[in-house]
C-alpha atoms as a PDB file:
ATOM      1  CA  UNK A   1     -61.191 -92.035   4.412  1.00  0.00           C
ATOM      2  CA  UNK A   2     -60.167 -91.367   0.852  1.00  0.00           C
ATOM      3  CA  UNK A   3     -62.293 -94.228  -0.470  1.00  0.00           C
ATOM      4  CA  UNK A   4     -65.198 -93.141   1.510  1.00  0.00           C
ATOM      5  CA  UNK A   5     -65.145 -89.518   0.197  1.00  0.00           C
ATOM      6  CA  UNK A   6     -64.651 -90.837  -3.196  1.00  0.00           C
ATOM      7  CA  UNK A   7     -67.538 -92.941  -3.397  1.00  0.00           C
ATOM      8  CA  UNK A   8     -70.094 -90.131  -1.740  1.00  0.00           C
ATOM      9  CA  UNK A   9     -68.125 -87.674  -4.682  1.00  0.00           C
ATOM     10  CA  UNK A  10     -68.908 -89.838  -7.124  1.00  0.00           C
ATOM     11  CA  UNK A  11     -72.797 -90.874  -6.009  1.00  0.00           C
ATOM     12  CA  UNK A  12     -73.478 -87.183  -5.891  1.00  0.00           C
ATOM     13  CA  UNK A  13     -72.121 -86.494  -9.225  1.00  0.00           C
ATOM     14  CA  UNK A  14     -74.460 -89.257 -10.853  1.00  0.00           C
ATOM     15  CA  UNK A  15     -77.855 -87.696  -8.687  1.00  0.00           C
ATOM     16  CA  UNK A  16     -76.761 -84.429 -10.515  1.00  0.00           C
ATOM     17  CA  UNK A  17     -76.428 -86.010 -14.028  1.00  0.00           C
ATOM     18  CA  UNK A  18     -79.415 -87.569 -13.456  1.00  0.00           C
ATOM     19  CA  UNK A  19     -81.427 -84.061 -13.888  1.00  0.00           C
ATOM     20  CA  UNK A  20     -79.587 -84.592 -17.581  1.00  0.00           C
ATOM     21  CA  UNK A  21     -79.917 -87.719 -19.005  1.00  0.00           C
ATOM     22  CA  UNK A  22     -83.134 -89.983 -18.587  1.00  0.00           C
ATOM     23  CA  UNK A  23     -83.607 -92.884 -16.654  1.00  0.00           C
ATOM     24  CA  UNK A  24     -83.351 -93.618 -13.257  1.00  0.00           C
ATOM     25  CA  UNK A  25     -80.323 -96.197 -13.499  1.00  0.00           C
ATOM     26  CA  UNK A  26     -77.927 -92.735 -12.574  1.00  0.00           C
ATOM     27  CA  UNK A  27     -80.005 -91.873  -9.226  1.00  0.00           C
ATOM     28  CA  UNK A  28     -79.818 -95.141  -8.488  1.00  0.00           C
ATOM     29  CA  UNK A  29     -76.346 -95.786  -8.952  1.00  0.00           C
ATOM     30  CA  UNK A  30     -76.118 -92.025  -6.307  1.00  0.00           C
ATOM     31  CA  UNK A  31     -77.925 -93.392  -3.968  1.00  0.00           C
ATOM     32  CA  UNK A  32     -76.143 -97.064  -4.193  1.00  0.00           C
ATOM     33  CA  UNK A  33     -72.464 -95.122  -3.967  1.00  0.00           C
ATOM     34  CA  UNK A  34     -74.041 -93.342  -0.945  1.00  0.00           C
ATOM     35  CA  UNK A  35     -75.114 -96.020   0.875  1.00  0.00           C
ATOM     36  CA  UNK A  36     -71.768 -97.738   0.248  1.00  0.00           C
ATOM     37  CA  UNK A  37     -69.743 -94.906   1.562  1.00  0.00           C
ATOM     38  CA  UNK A  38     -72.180 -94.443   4.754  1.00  0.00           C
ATOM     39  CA  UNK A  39     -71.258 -98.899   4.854  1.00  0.00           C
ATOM     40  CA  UNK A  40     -67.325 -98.526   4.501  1.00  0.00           C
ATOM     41  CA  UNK A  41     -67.503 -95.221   7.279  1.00  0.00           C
ATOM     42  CA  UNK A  42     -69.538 -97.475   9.559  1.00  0.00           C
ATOM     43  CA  UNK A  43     -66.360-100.328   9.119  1.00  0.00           C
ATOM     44  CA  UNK A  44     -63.994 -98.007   9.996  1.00  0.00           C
ATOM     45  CA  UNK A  45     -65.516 -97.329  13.674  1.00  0.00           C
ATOM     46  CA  UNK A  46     -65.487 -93.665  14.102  1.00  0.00           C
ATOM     47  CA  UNK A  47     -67.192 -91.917  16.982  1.00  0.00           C
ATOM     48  CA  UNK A  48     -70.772 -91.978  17.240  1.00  0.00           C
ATOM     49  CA  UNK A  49     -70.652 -88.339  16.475  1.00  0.00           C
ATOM     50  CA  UNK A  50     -68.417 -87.770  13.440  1.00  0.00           C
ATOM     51  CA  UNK A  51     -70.806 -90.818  11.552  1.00  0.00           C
ATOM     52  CA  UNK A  52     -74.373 -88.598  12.474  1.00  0.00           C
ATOM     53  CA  UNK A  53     -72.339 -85.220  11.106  1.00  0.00           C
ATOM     54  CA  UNK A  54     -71.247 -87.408   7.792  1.00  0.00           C
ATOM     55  CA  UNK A  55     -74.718 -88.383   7.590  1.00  0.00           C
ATOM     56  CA  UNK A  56     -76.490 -84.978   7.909  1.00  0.00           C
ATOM     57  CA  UNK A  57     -73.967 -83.334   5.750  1.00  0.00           C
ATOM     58  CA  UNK A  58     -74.650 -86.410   3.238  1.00  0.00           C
ATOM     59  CA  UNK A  59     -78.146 -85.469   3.551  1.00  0.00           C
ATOM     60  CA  UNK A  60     -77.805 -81.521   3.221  1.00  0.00           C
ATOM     61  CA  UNK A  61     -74.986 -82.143   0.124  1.00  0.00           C
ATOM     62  CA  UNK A  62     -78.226 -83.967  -1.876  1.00  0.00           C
ATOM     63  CA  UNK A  63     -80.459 -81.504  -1.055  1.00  0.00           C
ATOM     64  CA  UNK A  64     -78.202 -79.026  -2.514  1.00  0.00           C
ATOM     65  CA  UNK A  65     -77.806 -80.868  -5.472  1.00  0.00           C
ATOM     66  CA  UNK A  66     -81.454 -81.291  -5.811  1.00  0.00           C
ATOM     67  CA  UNK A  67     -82.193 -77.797  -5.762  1.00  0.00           C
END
């Protein structure tokens, strides 16, 4: 669980550095690191629950970071 919080950590801190530095390579890299920690959750097998409330707080953490 540590490696799965650590890569959504780390994809959200390169979304919000993207509003800093140009190019898109950052927000890519975010969204890459997201998807990966969404991938290594999934391979873990939690409940069909927990995954959906990782996923919309995923979802409401970049839309805080957007604003």
């Amino acid at each position: 669980m540590f490696f799965v919080l650590s890569l959504a950590i780390t994809g959200l801190f390169l979304i919000f550095l993207e509003f800093f530095l140009p190019g898109v390579i950052m927000a890519l890299g975010g969204v890459l690191l997201l998807f990966a920690s969404l991938f290594v959750l999934h391979m873990e097998n939690p409940s069909i629950v927990f995954f959906l409330c990782y996923l919309i707080g995923l979802i409401v953490l970049v839309y805080c970071v957007i604003q």
